[in-house]
Protein backbone atom coordinates (compact mmCIF):
# COMPACT_ATOMS: atom_id res chain seq x y z
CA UNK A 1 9.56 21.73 7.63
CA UNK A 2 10.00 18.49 8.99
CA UNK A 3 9.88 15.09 6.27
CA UNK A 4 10.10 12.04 7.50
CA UNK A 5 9.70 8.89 5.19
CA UNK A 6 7.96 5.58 6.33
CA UNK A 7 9.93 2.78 4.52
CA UNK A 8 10.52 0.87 7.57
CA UNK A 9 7.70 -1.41 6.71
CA UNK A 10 8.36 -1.62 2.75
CA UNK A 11 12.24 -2.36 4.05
CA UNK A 12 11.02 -5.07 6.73
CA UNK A 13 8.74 -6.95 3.78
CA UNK A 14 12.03 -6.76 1.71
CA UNK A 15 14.28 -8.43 4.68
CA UNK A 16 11.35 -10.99 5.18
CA UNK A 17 11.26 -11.61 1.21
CA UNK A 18 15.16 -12.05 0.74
CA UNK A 19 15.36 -14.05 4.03
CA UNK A 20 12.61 -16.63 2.79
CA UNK A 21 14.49 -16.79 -0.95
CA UNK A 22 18.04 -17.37 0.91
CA UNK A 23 16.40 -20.43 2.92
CA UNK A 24 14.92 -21.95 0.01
CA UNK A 25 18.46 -21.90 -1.87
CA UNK A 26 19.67 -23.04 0.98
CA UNK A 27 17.46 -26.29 1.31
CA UNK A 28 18.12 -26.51 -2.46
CA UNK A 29 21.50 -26.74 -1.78
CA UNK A 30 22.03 -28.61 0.78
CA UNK A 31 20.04 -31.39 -0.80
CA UNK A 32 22.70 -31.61 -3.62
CA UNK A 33 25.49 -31.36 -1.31
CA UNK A 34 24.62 -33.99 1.20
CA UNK A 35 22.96 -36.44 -1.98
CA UNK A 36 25.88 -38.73 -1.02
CA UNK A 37 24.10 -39.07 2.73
CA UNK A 38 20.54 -39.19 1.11
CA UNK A 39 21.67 -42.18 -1.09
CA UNK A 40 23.17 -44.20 1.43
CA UNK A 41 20.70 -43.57 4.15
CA UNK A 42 16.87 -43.42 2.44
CA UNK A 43 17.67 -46.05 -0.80
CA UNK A 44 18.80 -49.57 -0.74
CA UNK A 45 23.09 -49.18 -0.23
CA UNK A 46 23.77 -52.62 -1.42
CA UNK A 47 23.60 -50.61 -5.15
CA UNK A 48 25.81 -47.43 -4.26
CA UNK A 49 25.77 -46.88 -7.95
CA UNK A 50 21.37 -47.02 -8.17
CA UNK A 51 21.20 -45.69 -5.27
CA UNK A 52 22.85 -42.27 -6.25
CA UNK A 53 21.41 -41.93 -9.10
CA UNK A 54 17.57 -42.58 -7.86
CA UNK A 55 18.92 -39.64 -5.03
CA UNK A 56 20.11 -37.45 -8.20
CA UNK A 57 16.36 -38.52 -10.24
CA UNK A 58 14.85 -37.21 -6.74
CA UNK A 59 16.73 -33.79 -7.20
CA UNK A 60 15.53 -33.70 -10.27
CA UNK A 61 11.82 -34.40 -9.80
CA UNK A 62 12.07 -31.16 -7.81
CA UNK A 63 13.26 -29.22 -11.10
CA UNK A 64 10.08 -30.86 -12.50
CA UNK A 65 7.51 -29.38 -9.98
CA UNK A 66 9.15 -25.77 -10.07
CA UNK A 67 7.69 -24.81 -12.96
CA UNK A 68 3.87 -26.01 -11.98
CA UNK A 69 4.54 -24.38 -8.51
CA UNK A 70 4.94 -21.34 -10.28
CA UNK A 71 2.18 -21.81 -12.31
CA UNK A 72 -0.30 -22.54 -9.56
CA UNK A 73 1.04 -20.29 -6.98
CA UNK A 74 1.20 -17.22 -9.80
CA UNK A 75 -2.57 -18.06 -10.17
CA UNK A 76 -3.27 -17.79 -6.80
CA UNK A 77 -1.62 -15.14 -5.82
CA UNK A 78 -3.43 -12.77 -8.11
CA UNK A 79 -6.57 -14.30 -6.28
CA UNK A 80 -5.50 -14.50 -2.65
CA UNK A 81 -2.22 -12.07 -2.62
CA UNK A 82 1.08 -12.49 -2.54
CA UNK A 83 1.71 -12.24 0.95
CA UNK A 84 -0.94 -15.04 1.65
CA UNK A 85 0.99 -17.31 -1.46
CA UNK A 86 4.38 -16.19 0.26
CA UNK A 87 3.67 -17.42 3.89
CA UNK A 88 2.36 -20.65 2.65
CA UNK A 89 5.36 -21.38 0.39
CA UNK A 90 7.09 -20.62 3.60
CA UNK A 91 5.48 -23.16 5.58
CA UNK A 92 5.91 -25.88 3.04
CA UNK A 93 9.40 -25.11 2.66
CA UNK A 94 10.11 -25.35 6.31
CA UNK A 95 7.40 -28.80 6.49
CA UNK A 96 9.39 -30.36 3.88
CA UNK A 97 13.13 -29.76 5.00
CA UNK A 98 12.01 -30.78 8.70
CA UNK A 99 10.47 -34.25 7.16
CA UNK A 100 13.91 -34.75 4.69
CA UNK A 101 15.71 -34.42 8.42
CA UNK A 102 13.23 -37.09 10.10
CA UNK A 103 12.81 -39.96 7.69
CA UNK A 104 14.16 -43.12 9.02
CA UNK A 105 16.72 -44.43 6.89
CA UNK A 106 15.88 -47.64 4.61
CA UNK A 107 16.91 -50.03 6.71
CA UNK A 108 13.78 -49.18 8.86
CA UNK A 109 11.49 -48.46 6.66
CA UNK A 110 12.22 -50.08 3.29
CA UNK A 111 10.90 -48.28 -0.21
CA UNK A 112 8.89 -46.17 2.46
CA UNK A 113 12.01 -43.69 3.23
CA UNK A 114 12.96 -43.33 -0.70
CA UNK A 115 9.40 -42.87 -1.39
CA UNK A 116 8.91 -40.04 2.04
CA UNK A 117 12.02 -37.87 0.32
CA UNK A 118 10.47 -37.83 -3.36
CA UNK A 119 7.19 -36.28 -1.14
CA UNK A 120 9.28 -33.44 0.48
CA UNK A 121 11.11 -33.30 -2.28
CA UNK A 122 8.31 -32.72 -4.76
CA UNK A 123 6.62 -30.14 -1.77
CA UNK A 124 9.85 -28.24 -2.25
CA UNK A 125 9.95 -27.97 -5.79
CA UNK A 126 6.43 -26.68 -5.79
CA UNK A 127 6.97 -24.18 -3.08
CA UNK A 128 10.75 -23.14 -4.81
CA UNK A 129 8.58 -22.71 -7.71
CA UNK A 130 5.79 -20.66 -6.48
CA UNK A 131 8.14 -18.63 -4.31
CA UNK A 132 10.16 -17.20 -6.65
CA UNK A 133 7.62 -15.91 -8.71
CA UNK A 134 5.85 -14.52 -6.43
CA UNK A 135 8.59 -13.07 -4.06
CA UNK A 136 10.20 -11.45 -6.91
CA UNK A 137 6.47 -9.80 -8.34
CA UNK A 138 5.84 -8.93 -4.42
CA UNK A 139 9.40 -6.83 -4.23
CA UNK A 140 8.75 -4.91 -7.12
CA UNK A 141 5.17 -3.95 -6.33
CA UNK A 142 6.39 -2.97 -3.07
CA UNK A 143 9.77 -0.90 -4.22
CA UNK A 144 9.36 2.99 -4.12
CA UNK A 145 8.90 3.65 -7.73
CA UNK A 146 12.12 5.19 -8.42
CA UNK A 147 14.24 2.14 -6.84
CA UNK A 148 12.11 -0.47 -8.28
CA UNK A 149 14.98 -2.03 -9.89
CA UNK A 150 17.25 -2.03 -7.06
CA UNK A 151 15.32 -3.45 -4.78
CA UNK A 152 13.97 -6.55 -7.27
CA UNK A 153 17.55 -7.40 -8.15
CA UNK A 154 18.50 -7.54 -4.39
CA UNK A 155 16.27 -10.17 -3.84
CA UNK A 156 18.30 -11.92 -5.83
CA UNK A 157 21.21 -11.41 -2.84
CA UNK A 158 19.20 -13.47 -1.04
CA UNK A 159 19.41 -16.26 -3.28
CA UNK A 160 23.20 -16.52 -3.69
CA UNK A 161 23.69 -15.94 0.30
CA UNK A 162 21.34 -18.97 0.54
CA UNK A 163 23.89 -21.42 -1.66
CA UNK A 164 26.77 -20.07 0.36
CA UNK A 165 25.01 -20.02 3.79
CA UNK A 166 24.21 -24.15 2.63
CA UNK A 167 27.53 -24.75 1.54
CA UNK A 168 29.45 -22.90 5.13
CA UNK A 169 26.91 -25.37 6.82
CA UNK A 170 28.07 -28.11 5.51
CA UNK A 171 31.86 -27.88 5.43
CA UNK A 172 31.57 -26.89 8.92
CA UNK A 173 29.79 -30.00 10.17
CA UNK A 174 31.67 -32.11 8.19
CA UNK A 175 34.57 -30.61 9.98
CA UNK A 176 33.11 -31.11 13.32
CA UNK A 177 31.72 -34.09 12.78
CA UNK A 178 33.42 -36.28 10.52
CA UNK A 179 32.57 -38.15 7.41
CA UNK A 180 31.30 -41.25 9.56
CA UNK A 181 29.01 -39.31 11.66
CA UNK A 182 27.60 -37.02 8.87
CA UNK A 183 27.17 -40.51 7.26
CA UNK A 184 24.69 -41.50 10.31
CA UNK A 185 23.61 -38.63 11.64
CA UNK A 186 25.18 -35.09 10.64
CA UNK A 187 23.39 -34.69 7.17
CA UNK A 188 20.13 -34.68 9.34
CA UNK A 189 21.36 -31.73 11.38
CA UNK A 190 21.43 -29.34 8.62
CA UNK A 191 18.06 -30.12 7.20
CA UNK A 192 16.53 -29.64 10.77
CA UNK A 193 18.74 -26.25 10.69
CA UNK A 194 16.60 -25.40 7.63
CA UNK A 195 13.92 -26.47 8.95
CA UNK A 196 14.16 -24.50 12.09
CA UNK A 197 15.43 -21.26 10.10
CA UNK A 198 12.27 -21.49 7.98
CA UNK A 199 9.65 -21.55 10.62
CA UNK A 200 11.52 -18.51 11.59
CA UNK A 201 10.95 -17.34 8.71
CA UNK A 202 7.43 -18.13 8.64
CA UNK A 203 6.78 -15.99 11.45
CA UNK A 204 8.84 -13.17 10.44
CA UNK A 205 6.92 -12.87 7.29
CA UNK A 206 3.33 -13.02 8.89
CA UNK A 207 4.48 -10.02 10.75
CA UNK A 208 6.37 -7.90 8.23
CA UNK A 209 4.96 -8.58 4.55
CA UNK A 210 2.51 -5.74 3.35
CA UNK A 211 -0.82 -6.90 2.67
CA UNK A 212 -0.95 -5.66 -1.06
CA UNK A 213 -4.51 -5.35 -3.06
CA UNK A 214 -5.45 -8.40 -5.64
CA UNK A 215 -7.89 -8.45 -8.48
CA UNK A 216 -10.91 -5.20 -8.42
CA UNK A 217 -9.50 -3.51 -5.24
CA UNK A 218 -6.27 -2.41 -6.61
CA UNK A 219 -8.04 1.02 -8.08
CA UNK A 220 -5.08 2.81 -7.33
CA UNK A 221 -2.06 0.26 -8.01
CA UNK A 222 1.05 1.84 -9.11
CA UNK A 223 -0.23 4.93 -8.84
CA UNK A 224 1.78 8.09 -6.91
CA UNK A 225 -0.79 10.02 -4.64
CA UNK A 226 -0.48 13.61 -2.44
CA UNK A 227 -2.88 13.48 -0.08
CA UNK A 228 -3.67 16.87 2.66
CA UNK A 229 -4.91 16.27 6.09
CA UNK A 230 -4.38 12.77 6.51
CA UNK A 231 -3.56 13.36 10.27
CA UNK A 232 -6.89 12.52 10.79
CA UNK A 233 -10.39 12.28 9.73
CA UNK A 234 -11.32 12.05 5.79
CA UNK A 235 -7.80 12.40 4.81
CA UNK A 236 -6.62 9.94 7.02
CA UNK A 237 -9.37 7.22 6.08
CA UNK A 238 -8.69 8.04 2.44
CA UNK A 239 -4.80 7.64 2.38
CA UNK A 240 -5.61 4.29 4.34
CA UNK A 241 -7.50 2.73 1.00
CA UNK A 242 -5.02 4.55 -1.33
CA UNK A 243 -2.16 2.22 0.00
CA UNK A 244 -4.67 -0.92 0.68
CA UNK A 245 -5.25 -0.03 -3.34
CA UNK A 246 -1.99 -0.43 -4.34
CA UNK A 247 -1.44 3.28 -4.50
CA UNK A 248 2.13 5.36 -3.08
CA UNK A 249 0.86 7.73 -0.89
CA UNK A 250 2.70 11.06 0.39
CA UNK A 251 0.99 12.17 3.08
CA UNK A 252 1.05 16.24 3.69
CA UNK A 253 -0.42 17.35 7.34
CA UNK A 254 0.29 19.80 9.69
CA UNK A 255 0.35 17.55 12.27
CA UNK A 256 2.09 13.81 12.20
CA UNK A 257 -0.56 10.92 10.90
CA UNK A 258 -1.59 8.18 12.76
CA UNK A 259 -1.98 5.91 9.81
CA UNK A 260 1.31 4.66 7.69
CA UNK A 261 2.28 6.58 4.66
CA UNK A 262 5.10 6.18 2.33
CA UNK A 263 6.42 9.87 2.90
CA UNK A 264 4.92 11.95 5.15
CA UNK A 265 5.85 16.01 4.48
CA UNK A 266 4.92 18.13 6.86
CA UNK A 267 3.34 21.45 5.85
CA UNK A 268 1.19 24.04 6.76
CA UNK A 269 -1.58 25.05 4.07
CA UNK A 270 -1.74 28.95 5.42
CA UNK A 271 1.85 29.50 4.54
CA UNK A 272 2.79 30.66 0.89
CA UNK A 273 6.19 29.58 2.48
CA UNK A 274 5.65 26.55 4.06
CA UNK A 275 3.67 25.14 0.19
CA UNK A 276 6.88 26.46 -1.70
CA UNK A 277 8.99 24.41 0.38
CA UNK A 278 6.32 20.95 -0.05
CA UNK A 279 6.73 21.94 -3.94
CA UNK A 280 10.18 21.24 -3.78
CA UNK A 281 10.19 17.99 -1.92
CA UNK A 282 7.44 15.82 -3.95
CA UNK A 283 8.67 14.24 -6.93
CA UNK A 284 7.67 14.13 -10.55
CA UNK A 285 5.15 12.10 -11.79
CA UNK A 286 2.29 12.50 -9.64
CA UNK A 287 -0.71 10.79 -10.35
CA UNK A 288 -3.55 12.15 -8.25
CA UNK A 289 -3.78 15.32 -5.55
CA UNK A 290 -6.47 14.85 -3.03
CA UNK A 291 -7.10 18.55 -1.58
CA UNK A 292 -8.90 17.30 1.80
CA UNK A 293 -7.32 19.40 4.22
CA UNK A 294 -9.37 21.79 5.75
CA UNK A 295 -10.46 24.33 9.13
CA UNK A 296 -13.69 24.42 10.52
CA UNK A 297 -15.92 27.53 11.12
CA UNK A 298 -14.52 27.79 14.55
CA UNK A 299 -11.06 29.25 13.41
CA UNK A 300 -10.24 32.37 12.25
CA UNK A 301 -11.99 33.46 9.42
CA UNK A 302 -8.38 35.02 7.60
CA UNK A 303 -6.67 31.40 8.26
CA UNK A 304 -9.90 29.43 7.41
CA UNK A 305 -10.04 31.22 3.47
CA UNK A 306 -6.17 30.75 3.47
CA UNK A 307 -5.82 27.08 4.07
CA UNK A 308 -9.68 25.85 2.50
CA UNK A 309 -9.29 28.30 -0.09
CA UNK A 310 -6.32 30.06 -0.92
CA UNK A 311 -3.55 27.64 -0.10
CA UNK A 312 -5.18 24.94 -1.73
CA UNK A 313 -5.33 26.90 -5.09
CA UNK A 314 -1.58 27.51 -4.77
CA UNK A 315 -0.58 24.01 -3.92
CA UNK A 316 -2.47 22.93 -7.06
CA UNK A 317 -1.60 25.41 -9.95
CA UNK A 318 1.94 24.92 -9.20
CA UNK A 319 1.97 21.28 -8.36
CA UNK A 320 0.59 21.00 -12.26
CA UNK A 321 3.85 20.46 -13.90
CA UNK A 322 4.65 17.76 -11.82
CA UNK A 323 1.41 15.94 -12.21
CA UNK A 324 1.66 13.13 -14.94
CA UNK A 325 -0.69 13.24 -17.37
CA UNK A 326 -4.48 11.95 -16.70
CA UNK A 327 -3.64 12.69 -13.36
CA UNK A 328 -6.80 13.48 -11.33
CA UNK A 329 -7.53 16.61 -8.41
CA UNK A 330 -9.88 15.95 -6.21
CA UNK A 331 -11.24 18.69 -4.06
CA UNK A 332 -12.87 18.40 -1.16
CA UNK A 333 -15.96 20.47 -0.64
CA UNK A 334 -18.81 20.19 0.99
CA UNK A 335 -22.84 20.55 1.09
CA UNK A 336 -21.99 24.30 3.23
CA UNK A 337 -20.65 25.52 -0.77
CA UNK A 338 -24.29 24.42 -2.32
CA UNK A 339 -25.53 27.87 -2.10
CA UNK A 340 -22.93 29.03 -4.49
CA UNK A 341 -25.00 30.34 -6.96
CA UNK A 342 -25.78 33.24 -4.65
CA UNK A 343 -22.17 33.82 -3.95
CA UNK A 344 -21.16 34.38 -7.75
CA UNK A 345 -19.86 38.34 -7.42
CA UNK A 346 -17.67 37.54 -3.88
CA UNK A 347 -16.40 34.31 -5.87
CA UNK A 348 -15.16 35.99 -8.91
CA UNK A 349 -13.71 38.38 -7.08
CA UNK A 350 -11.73 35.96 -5.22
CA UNK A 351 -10.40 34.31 -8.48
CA UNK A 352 -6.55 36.32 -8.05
CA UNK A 353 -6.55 36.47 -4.33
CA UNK A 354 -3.22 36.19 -2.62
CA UNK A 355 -2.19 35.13 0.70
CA UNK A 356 -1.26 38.72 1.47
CA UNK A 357 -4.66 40.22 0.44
CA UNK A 358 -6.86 37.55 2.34
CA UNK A 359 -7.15 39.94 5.73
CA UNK A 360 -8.50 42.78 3.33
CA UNK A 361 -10.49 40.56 1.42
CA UNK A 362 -12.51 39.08 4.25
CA UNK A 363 -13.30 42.56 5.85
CA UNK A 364 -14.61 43.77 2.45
CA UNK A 365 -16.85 40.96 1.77
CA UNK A 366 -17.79 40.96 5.05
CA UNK A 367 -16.43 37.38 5.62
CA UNK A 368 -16.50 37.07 9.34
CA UNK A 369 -17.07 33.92 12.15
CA UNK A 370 -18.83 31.18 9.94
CA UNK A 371 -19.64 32.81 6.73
CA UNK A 372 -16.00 32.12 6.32
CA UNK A 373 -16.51 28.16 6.34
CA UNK A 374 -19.16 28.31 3.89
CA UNK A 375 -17.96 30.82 0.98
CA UNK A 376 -14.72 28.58 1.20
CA UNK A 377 -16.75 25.92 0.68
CA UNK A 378 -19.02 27.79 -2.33
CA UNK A 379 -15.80 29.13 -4.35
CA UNK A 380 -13.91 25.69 -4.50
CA UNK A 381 -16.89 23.82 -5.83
CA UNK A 382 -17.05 27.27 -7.97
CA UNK A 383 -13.71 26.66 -9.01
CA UNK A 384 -14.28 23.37 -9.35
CA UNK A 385 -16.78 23.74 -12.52
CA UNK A 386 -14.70 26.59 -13.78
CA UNK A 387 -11.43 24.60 -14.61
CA UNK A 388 -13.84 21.64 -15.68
CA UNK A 389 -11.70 21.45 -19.08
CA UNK A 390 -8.61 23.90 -18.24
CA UNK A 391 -6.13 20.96 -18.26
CA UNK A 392 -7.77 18.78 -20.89
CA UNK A 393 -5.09 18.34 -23.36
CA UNK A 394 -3.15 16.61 -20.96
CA UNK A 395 -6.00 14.76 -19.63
CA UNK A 396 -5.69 16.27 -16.14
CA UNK A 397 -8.96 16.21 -14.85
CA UNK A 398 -10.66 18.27 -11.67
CA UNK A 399 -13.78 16.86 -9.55
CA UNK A 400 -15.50 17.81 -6.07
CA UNK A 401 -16.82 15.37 -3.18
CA UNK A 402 -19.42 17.46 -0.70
CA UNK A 403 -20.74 15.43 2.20
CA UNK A 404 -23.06 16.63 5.18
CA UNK A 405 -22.00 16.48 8.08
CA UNK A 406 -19.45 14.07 9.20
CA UNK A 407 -18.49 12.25 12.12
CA UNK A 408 -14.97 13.55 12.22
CA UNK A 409 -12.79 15.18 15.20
CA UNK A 410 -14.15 18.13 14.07
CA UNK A 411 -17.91 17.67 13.88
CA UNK A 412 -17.98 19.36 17.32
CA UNK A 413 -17.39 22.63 15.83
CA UNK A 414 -19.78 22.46 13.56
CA UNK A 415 -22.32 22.02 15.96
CA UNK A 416 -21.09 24.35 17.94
CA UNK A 417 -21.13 26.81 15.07
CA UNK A 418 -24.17 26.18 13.42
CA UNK A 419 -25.85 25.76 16.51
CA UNK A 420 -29.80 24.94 15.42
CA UNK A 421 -29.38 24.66 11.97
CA UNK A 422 -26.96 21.77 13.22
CA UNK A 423 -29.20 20.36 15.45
CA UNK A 424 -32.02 19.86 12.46
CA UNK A 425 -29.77 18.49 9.70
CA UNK A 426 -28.86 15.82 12.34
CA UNK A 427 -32.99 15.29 13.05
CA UNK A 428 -33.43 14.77 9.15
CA UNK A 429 -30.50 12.58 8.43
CA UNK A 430 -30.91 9.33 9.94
CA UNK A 431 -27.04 9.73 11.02
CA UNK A 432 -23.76 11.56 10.04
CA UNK A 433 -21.64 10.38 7.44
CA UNK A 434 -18.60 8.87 8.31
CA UNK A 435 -14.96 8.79 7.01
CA UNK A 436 -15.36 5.53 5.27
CA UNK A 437 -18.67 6.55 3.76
CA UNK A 438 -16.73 9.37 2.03
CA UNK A 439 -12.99 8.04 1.31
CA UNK A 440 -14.18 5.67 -0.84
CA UNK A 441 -15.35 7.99 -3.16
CA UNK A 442 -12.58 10.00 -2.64
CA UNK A 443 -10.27 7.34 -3.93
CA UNK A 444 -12.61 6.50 -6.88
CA UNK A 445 -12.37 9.87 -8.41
CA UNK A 446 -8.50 9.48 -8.06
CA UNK A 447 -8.87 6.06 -10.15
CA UNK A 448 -8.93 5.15 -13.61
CA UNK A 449 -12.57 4.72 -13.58
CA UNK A 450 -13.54 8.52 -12.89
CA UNK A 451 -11.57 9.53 -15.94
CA UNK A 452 -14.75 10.59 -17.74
CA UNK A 453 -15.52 12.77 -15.04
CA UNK A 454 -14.65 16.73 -15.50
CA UNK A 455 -15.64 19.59 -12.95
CA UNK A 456 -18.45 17.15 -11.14
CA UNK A 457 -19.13 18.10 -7.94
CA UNK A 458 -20.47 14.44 -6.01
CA UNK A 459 -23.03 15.18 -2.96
CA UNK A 460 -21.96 12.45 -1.19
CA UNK A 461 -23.96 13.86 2.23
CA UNK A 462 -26.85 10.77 2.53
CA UNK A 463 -29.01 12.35 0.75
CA UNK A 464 -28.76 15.69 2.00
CA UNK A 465 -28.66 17.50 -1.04
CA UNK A 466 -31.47 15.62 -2.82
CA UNK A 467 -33.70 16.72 0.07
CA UNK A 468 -33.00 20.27 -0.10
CA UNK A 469 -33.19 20.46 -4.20
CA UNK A 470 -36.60 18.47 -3.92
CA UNK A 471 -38.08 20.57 -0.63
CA UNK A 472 -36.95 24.27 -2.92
CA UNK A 473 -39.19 22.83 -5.91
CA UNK A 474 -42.38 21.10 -3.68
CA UNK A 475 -41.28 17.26 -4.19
């Protein structure tokens, strides 16, 4: 059993997050430690006295524009996202301590240079503003649930490292330089430093920060998800819009995925064993189980019941105490179980069936090559509509998604099982589904939205089922 967790990327976004919050602090800073340099340099020195405190009204005007920074950056993030809002405080930040480090001094420039800083100056108070908002609401939307706290308080590491970072920086150049070249020149040095550090920062944040859902798409925000299969296919499309939803998502697979994942467990669905040992990894709390893994007809018709059928039963009735309440199952099915009805005796029968028993089973219901595909498919939609209201007091719900066929890694066997029958769904549909035509729906049953919805089974197959239903009755 091999689990292997994926924070590397949550743990870069939190490095680029407490990196931009320590350079903001530490243009903050270094503004109030070198406002001695600023007075002498951008205001008119024959009025040391004025001209200190117009530096210190400055400072201050930037404690003004925090608060509508916030304001307007808090706004748009929940528009735009915060990683969008985070780069472009970034980029003013660095703008604004780069211009602080280039104005020419008063003598050049007159009222010009006073009137440049109050510019940067305001830019910075806007970006502090909106940054820390932000920053902080980013960090704690992109914290694994049960460290949320941790890692929003560390953000505040950042901060103090920034003051003392400013405050090394400046005791060290005065020390190199001396107070009559900081005077003329050295106080520049360090804004250019922060300048410098922050379009570092810029790019270090366009790279790492997670692109996390605003407004309608989060669905799924917050929300703690098991998904099966997601090495590839359906499952793999559908744990990709879990996470660009806002959800967590544990992958389960028996083979690595391709796409990111929070935790990826690694499990295989034919072993009574191997699901025991997934039961005790995943956490309480659950929110939603997508059951999408799956073997086509071309396997073994023993392992094909076990993992579409049998395993997938046992992974759910004993991952129910950990589900949270109005937690959602979704199974996935598929327009090979619509014939159910016919299948009602084998189905019922299969109701207690153990992994143990499944070899026996099959040979007394005849379940051999293909059939085995298709009556996996018919008793988990069966199943489906049987526990429509089994876990209602706790709001639990239970739904089905059936498509056609799909244009998956495994659409080859299907063809190569079904052979003409194949062939002539493909002639009527006007193509094969897709993974995104089906994850989508998928990750709307594991929503809020779908919470109406009890035992449904959703032909999701472009119109597949429709046709049959309406060519059995003469439409």
């Amino acid at each position: 059993m091999n689990n292997t967790t994926s924070h590397q990327g949550r743990l870069k976004s939190l490095r680029a997050a407490g990196i931009g919050n320590a350079l903001e602090w530490f243009d903050w800073t270094l503004y109030a430690t070198f406002s001695v340099y600023l007075a002498s340099n951008l205001f008119d020195k024959t009025d040391a006295r004025s001209a200190m405190l117009a530096t210190l009204a400055v400072f201050a005007g930037g404690f003004v524009a925090r608060p509508i920074g916030g304001w307007l950056f808090g706004r748009l993030s929940d528009r735009l996202g915060r990683r969008t809002i985070m780069v472009l405080t970034m980029l003013m930040l660095a703008i604004s301590s780069l211009g602080i480090a280039l104005i020419p001094d008063y003598q050049s420039i007159g009222l010009y240079a006073s009137a440049a800083l109050l510019f940067f100056r305001l830019m910075q108070g806007l970006a502090h503003g909106g940054e820390t908002g932000v920053s902080y609401t980013y960090v704690a939307e992109i914290a694994p649930s049960k460290h949320r706290g941790l890692w929003s308080s560390s953000v505040y590491v950042g901060v103090t490292l920034g003051v003392m970072a400013a405050t090394a920086v400046a005791a060290t150049l005065t020390w190199l330089l001396g107070a009559q070249a900081m005077g003329d020149y050295g106080w520049r040095i360090g804004f250019a430093l922060g300048g410098v550090l922050g379009i570092y920062a810029l790019f270090l944040r366009r790279g790492a920060l997670f692109k996390l859902c605003a407004g309608e798409s989060c669905m799924l925000n917050n929300k703690t998800l098991v998904i099966t299969g997601v090495s590839s296919g359906i499952g793999e499309e559908t744990a990709r819009i879990a996470r660009e939803q806002g959800a967590q998502v544990i992958g389960v697979d028996i083979n690595p995925p391709k796409v990111e994942v929070d935790q990826f467990i690694q499990a295989d669905l034919s072993s009574q064993e191997s699901i025991d040992a997934l039961l005790a990894q995943l956490p309480r709390g659950i929110d939603g189980l997508a059951n999408i893994a799956g073997l086509p007809p071309t396997q073994n018709a023993e392992r094909v019941i076990k993992v579409n059928l049998v395993g997938l039963k046992y992974l759910t009735l004993n991952l129910l105490p950990k589900l949270a309440d109005n937690a959602s199952i979704v199974n996935l099915a598929s327009l090979a179980g619509a014939g159910w009805p016919d299948a009602v005796a084998s189905i019922k029968a299969v109701e207690s069936l153990s992994f143990a028993d499944t070899a026996a089973f099959c040979e007394q219901h005849e379940i051999i090559g293909p059939r085995s595909y298709f009556f996996s498919k018919e008793a988990l939609i069966a199943w489906t509509l049987q526990n429509r209201w089994t876990w209602r007091e706790r709001g639990i719900r239970v739904n089905a998604v059936s498509p056609g066929l799909v244009d998956t890694p495994i659409l080859k066997d299907f063809i190569e099982t079904l052979g003409a029958r194949a062939e002539e769904d493909m002639k009527t549909m006007d193509r094969p589904g897709r993974a995104t035509d089906i994850a989508p729906v998928v990750a709307f049953l594991l929503s809020d939205g779908s919470r109406w919805m009890r035992g449904t089974n959703l032909a999701v197959d472009g119109g597949m089922h429709s046709h049959i239903l309406a060519s059995a009755h003469g439409l």
